[in-house]
C-alpha atoms as a PDB file:
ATOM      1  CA  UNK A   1      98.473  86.292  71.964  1.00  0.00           C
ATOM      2  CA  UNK A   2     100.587  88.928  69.313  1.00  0.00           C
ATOM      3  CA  UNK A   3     103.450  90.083  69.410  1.00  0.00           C
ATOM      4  CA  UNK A   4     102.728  94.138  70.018  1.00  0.00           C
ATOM      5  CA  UNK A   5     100.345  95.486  71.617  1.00  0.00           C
ATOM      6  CA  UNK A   6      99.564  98.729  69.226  1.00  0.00           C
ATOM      7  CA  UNK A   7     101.394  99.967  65.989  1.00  0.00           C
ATOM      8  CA  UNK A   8     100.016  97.377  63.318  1.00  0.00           C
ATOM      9  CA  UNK A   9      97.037  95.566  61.986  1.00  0.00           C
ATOM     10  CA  UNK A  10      96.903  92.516  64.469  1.00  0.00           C
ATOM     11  CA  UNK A  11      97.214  95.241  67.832  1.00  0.00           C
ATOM     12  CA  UNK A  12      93.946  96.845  66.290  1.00  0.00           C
ATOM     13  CA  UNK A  13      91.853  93.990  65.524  1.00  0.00           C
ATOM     14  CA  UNK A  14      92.521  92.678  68.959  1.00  0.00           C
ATOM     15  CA  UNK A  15      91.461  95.581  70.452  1.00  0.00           C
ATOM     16  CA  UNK A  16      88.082  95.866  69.424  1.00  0.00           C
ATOM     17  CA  UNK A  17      87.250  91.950  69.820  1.00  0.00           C
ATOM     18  CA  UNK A  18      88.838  91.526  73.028  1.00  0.00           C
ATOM     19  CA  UNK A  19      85.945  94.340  74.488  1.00  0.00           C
ATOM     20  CA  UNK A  20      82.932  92.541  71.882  1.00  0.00           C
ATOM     21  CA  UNK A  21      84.190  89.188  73.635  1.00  0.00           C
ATOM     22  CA  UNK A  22      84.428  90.427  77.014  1.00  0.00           C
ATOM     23  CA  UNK A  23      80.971  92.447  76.837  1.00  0.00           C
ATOM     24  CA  UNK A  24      78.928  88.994  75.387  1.00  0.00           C
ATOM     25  CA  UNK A  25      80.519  87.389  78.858  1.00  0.00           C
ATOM     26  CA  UNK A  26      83.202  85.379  77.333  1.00  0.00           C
ATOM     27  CA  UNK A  27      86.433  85.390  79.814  1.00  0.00           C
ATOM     28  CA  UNK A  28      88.865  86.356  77.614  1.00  0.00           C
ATOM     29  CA  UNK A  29      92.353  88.231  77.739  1.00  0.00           C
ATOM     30  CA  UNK A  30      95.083  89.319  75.542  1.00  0.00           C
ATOM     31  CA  UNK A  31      98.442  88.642  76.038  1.00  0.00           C
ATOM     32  CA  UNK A  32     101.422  90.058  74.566  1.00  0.00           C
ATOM     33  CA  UNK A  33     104.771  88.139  73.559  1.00  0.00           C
ATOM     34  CA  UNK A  34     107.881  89.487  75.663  1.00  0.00           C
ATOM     35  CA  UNK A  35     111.002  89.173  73.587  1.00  0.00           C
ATOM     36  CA  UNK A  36     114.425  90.599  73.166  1.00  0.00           C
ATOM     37  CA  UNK A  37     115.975  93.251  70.362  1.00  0.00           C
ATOM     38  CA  UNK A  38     117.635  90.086  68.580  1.00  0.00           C
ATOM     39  CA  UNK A  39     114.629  87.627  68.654  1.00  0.00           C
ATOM     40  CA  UNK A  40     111.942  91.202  66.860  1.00  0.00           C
ATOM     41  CA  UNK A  41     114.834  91.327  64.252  1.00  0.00           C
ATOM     42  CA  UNK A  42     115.034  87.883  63.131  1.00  0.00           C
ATOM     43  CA  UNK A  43     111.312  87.843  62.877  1.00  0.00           C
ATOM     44  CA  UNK A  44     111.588  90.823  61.002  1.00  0.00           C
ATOM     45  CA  UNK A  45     113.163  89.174  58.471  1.00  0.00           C
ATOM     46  CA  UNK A  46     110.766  85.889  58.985  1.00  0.00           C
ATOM     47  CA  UNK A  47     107.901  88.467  58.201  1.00  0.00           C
ATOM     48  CA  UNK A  48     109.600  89.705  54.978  1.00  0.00           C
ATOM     49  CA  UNK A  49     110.358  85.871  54.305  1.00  0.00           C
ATOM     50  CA  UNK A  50     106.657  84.558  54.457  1.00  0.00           C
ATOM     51  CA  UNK A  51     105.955  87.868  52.150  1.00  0.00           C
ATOM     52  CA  UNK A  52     109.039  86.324  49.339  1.00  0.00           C
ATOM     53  CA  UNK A  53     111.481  88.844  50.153  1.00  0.00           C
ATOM     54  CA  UNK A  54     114.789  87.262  51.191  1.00  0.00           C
ATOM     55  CA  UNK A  55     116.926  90.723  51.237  1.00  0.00           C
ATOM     56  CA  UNK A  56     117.742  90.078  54.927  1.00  0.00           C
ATOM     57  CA  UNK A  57     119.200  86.690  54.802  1.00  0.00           C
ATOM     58  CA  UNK A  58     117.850  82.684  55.047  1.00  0.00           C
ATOM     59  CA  UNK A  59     117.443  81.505  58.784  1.00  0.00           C
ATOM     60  CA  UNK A  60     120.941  80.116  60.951  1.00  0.00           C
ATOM     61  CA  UNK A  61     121.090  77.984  63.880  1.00  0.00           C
ATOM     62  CA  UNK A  62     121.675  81.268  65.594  1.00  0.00           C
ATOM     63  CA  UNK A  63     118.392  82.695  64.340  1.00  0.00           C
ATOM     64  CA  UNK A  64     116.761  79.362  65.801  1.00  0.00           C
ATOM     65  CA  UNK A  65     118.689  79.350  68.734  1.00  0.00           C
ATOM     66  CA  UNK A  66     117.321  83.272  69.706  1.00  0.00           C
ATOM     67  CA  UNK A  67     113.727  82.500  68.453  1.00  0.00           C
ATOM     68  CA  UNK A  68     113.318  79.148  71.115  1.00  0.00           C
ATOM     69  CA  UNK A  69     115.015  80.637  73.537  1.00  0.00           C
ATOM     70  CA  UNK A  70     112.392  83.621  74.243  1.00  0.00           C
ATOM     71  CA  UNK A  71     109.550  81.278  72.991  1.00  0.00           C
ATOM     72  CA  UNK A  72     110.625  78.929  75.692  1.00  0.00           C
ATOM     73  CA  UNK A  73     110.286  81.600  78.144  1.00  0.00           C
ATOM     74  CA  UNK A  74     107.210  82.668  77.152  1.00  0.00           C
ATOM     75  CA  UNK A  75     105.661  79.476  77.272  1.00  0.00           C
ATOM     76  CA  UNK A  76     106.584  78.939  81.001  1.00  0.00           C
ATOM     77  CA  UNK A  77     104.494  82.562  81.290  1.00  0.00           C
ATOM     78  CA  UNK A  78     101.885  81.219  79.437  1.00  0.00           C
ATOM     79  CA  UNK A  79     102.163  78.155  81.621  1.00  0.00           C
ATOM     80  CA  UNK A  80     100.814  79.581  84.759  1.00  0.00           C
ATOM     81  CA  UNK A  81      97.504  81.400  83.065  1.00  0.00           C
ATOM     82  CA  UNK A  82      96.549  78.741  80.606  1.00  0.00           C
ATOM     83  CA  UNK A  83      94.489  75.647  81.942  1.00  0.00           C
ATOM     84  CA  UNK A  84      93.415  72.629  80.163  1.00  0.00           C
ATOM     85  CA  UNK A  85      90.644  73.088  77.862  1.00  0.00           C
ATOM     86  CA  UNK A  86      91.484  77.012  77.164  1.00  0.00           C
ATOM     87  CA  UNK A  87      91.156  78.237  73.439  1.00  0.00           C
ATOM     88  CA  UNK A  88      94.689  79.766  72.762  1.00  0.00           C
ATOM     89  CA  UNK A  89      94.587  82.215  69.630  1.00  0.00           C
ATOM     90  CA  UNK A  90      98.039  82.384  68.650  1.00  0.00           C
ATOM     91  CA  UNK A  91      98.825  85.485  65.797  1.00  0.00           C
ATOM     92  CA  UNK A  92     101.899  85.813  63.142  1.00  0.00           C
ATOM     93  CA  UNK A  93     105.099  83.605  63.228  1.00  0.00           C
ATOM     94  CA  UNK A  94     106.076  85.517  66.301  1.00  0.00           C
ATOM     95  CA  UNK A  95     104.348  83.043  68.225  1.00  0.00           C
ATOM     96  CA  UNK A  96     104.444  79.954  66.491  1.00  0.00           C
ATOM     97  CA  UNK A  97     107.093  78.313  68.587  1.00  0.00           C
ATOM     98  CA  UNK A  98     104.336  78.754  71.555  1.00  0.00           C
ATOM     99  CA  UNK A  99     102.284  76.128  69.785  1.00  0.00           C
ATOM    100  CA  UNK A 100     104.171  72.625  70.732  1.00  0.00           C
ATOM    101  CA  UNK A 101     104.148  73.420  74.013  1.00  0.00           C
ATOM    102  CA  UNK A 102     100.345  74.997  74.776  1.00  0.00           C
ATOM    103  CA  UNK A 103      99.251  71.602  73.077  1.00  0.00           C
ATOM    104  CA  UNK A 104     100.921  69.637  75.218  1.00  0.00           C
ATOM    105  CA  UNK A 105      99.769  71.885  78.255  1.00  0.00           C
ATOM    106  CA  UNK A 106      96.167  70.747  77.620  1.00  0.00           C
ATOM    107  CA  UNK A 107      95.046  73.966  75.455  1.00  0.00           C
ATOM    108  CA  UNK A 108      93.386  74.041  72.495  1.00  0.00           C
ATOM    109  CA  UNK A 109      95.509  76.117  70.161  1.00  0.00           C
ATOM    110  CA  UNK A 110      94.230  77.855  66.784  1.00  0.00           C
ATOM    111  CA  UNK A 111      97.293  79.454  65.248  1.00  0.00           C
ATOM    112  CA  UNK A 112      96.218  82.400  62.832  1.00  0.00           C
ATOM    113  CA  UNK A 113      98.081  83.728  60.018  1.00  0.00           C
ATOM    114  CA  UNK A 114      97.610  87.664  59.015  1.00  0.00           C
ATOM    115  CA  UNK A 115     100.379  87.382  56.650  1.00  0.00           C
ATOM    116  CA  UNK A 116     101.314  85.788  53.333  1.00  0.00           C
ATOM    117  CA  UNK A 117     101.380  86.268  49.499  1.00  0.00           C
ATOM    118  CA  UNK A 118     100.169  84.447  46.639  1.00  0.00           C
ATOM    119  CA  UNK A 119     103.201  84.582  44.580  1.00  0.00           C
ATOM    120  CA  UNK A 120     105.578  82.058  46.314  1.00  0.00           C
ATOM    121  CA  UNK A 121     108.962  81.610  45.486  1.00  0.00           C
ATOM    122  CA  UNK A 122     112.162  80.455  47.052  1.00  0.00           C
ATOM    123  CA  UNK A 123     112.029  82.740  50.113  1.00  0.00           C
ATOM    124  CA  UNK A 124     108.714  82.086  50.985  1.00  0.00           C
ATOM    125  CA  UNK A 125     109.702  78.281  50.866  1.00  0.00           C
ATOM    126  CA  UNK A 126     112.629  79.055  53.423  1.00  0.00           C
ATOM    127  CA  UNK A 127     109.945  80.368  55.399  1.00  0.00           C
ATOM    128  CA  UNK A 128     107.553  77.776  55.791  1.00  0.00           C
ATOM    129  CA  UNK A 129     110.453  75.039  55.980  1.00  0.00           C
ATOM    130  CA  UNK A 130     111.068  76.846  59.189  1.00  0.00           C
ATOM    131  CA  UNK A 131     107.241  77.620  60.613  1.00  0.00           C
ATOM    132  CA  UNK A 132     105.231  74.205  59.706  1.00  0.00           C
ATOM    133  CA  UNK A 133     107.259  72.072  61.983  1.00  0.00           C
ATOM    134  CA  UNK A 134     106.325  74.756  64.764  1.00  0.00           C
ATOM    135  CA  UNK A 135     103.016  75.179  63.839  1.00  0.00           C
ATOM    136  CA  UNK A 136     102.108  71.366  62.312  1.00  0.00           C
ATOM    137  CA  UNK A 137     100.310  70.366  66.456  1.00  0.00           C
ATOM    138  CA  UNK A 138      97.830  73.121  66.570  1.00  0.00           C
ATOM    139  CA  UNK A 139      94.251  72.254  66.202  1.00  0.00           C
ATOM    140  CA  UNK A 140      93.322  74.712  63.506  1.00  0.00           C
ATOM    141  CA  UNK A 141      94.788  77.606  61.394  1.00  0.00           C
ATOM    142  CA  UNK A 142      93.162  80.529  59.911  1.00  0.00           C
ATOM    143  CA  UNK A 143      94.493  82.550  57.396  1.00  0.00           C
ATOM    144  CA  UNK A 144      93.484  85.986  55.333  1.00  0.00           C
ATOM    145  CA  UNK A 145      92.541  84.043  52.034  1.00  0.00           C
ATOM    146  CA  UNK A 146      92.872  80.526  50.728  1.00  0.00           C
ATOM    147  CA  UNK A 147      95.975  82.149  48.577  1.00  0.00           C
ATOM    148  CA  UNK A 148      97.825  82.436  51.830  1.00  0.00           C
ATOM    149  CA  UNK A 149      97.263  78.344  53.138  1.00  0.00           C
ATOM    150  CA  UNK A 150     100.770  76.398  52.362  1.00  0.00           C
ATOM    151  CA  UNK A 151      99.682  73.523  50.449  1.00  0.00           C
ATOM    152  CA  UNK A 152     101.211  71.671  53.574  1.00  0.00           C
ATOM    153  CA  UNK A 153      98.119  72.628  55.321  1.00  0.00           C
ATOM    154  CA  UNK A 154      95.472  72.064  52.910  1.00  0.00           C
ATOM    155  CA  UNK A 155      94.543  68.755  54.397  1.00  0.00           C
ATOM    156  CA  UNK A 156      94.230  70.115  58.101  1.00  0.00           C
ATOM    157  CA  UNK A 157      91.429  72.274  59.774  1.00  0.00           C
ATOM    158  CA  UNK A 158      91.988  75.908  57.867  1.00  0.00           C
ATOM    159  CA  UNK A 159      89.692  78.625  57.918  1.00  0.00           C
ATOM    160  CA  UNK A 160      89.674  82.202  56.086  1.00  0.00           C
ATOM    161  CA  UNK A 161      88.809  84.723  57.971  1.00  0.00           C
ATOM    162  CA  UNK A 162      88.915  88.374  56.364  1.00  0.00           C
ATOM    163  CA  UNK A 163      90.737  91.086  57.810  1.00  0.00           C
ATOM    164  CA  UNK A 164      88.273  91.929  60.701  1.00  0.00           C
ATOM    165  CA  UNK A 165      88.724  95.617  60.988  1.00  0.00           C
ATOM    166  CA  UNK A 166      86.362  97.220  63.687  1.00  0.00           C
ATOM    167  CA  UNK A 167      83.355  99.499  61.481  1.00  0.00           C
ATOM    168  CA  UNK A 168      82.880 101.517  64.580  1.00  0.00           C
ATOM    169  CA  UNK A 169      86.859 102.363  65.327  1.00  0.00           C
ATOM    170  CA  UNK A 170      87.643 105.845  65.436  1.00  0.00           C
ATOM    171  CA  UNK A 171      89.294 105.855  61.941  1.00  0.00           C
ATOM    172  CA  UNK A 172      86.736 104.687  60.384  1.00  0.00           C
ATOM    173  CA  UNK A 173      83.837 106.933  61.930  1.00  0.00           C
ATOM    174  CA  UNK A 174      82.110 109.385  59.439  1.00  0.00           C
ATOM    175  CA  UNK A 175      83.580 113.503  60.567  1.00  0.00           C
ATOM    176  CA  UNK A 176      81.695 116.785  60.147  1.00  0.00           C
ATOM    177  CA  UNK A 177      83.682 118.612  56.989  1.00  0.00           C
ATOM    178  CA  UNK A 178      84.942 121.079  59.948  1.00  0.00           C
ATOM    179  CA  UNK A 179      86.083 118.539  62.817  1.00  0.00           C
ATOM    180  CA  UNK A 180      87.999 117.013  59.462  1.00  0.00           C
ATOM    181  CA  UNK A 181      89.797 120.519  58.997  1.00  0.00           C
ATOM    182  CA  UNK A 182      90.159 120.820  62.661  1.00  0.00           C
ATOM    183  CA  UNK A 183      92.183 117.455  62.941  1.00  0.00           C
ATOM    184  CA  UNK A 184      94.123 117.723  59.405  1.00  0.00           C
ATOM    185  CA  UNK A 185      95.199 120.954  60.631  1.00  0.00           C
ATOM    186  CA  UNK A 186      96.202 120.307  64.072  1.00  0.00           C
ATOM    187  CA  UNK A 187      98.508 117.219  61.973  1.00  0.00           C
ATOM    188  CA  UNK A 188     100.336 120.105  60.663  1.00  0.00           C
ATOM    189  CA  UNK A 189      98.435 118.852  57.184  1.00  0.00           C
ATOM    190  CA  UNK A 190      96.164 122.218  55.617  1.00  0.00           C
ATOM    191  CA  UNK A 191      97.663 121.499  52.871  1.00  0.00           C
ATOM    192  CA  UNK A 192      95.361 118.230  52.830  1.00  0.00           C
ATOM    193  CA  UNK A 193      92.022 120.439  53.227  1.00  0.00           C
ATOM    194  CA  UNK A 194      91.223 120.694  49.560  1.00  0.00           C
ATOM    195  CA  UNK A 195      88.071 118.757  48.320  1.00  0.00           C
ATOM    196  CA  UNK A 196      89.731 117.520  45.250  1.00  0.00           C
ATOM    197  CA  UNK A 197      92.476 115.972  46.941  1.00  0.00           C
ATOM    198  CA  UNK A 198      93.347 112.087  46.806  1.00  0.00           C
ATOM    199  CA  UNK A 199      94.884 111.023  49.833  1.00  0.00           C
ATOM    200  CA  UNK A 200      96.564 107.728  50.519  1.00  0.00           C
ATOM    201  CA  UNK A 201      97.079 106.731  54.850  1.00  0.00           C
ATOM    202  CA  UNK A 202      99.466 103.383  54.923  1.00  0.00           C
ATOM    203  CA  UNK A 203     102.727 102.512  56.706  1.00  0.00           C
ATOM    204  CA  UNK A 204     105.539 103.622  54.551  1.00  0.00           C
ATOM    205  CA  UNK A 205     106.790 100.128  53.647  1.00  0.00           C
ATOM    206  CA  UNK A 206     108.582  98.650  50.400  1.00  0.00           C
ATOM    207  CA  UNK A 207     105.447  95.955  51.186  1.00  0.00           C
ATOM    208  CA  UNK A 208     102.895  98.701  50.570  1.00  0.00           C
ATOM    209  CA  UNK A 209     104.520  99.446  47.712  1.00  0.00           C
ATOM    210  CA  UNK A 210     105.033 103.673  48.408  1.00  0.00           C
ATOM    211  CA  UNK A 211     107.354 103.938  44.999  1.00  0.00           C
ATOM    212  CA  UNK A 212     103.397 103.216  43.012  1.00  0.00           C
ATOM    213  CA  UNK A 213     101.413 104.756  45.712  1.00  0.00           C
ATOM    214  CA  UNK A 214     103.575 107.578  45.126  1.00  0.00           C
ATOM    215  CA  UNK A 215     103.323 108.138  41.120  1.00  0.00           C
ATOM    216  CA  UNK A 216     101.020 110.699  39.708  1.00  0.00           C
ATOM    217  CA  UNK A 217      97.879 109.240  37.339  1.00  0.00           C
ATOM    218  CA  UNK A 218      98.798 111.140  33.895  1.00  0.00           C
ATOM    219  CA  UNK A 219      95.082 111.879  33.460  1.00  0.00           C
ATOM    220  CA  UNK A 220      94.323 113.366  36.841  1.00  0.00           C
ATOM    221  CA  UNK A 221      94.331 117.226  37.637  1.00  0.00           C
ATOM    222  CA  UNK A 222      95.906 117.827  41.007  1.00  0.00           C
ATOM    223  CA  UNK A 223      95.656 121.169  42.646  1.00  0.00           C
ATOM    224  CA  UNK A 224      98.592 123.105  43.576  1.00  0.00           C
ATOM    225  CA  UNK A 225      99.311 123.316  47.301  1.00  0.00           C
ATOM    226  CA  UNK A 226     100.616 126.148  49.298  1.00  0.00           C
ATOM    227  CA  UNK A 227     103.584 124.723  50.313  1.00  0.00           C
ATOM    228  CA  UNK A 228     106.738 123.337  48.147  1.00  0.00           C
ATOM    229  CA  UNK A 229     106.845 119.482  49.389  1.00  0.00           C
ATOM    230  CA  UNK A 230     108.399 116.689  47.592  1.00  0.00           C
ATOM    231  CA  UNK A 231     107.409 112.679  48.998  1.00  0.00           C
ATOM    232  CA  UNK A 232     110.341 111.620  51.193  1.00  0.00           C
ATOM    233  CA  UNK A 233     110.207 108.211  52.535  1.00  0.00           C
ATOM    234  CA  UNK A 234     110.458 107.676  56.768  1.00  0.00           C
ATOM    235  CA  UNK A 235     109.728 104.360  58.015  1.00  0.00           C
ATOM    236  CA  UNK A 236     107.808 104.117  61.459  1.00  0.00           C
ATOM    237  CA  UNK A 237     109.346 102.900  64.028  1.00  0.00           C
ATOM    238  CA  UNK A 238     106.119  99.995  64.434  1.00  0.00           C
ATOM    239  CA  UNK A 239     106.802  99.022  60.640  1.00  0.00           C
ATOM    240  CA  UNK A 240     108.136  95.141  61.123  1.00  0.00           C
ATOM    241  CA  UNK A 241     109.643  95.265  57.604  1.00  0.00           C
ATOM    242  CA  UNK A 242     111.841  98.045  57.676  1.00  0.00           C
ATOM    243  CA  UNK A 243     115.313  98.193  59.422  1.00  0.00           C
ATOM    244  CA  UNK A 244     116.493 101.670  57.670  1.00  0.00           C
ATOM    245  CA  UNK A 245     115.011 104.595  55.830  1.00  0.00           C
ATOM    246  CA  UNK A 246     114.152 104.197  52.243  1.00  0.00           C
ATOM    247  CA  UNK A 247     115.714 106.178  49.568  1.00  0.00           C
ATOM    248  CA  UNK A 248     113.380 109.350  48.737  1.00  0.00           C
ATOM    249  CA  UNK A 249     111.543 109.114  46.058  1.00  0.00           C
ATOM    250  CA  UNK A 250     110.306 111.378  43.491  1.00  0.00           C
ATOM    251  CA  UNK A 251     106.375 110.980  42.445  1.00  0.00           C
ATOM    252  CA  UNK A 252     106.647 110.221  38.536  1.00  0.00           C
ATOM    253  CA  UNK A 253     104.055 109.554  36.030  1.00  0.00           C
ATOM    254  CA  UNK A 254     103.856 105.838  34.649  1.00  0.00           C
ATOM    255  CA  UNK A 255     105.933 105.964  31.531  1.00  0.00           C
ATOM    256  CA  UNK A 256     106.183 109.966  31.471  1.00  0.00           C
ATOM    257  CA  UNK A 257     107.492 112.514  33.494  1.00  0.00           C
ATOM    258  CA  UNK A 258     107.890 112.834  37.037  1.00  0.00           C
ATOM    259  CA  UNK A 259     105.011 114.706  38.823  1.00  0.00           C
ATOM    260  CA  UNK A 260     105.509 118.725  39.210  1.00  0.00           C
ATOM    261  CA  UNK A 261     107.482 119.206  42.683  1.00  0.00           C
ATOM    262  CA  UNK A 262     104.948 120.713  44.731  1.00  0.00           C
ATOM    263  CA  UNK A 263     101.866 118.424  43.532  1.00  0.00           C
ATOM    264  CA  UNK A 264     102.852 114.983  45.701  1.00  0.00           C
ATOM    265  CA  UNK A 265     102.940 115.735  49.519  1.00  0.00           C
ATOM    266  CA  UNK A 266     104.328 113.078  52.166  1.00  0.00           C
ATOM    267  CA  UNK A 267     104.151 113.153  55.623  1.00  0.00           C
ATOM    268  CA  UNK A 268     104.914 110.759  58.971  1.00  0.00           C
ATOM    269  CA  UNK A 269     102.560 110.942  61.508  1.00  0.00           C
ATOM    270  CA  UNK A 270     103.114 109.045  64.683  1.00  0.00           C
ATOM    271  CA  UNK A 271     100.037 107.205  66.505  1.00  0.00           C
ATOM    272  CA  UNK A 272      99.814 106.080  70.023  1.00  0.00           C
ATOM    273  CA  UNK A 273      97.211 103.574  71.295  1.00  0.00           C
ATOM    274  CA  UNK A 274      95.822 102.652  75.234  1.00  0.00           C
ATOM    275  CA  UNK A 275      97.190  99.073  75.107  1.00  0.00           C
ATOM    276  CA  UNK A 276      95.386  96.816  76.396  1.00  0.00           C
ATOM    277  CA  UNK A 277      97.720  93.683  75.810  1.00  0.00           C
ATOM    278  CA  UNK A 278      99.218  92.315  79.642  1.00  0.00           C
ATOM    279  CA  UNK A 279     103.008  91.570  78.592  1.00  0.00           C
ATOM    280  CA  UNK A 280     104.265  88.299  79.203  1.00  0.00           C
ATOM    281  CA  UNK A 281     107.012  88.242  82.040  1.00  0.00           C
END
């Protein structure tokens, strides 16, 4: 179970194990968490939490009240398609109030963990002060790396699993130079179609860092394009860490001047996805 269906990392992993499981004959299905505008932006801010940013504010009783609330609801879903014995994957703090209750329904639960930083500090304490009680009855945990693990966990049954991105999905599929040219330019991108070009494809957000991704190496030679762009910084609206548009920023070299307008290009493309994920109602 996740908490989207497309638009991020999780939605795109599931989607290529849920057909290797099904086609090896394993009964398997994907659900997706149902939850309100109030309960996506408190764990918004959980996310940004467990990553040691605490710009959005520490957890209230309100926050808790909103997050067991749809939880609660989702578990009585989850209720009437689970039996006892089922393997429950559980993904992301989204669904880590599901835990308790799938337990005590008879399920075995493995809670996994795509998030999570290395460098913890006082927000990423708030975080886990709220999750581990929630999480603390599952049966295992996997996380990214062992960086990741709370030390709270260390004892239990914790396994690392890399990020299991699909070798055969579309984006990562080798392309004939001219069906490349064909799809850059039907992006509105020949600008792109330059064999000297070093392109960078992430989710503008602050947790991808686009103010370095966007600075110019002083020892590379970029070409100039045909059109007069500057970067300008547009969240998407799938990106669970920002709530409004960045500041634009200008591409600079590190320590020296900023890049020649013209020679840093940014661009927002929106993707769309065949979900696959039955919503929980």
């Amino acid at each position: 179970m996740s908490s989207t269906a497309d638009g991020g990392g999780v939605a795109e992993i599931l989607r290529s194990f849920l057909g290797y499981a099904t086609g090896i004959g394993v009964d398997a299905r994907w659900m997706v968490l149902d939850g309100d505008a109030a309960f996506f932006r408190f764990t918004k801010r959980l996310y940004e939490l467990v990553h040691g940013v605490a710009k959005g504010g520490l957890p209230d009783a309100r926050d808790r009240a909103t997050y067991e609330r749809v939880t609660a609801g989702n578990a009585r879903g989850l209720a009437r398609l689970v039996r006892p014995g089922d393997v429950v994957v559980l993904h992301d703090p989204q669904t880590a109030g599901l835990v308790e209750p799938l337990v005590e329904h008879g399920a075995r639960v493995v809670w996994r963990s795509h998030v999570g930083t290395d460098q913890h500090n006082a927000a990423t304490g708030h975080a886990w002060e709220f999750l581990l009680p929630l999480v603390e009855p599952a049966d295992a945990f996997v996380f990214t790396g062992a960086w990741a693990v709370p030390r709270e966990l260390t004892a239990r049954t914790v396994h690392t699993i890399a990020p299991s991105i699909d070798p055969q999905a579309e984006k990562n599929r080798p392309l004939a130079p001219a069906d490349a040219e064909r799809v850059l330019r039907s992006a509105g991108l020949a600008f792109a179609v330059h064999p000297r070009l070093v392109l960078h494809i992430g989710r503008w957000d602050r947790l991808k860092d686009p103010s370095e991704s966007s600075t110019c190496s002083p020892s590379a030679s970029f070409p100039t394009p045909t059109r007069d762009w500057s970067w300008r910084a547009r969240p998407s609206d799938t990106s669970p860490t920002i709530r409004r548009p960045l500041p634009s920023t200008a591409p600079s070299y590190v320590g020296g001047p900023p890049c020649p307008r013209g020679h840093a290009h940014g661009s927002m493309l929106r993707a769309s996805h065949s979900a696959t994920g039955e919503r929980m109602r």
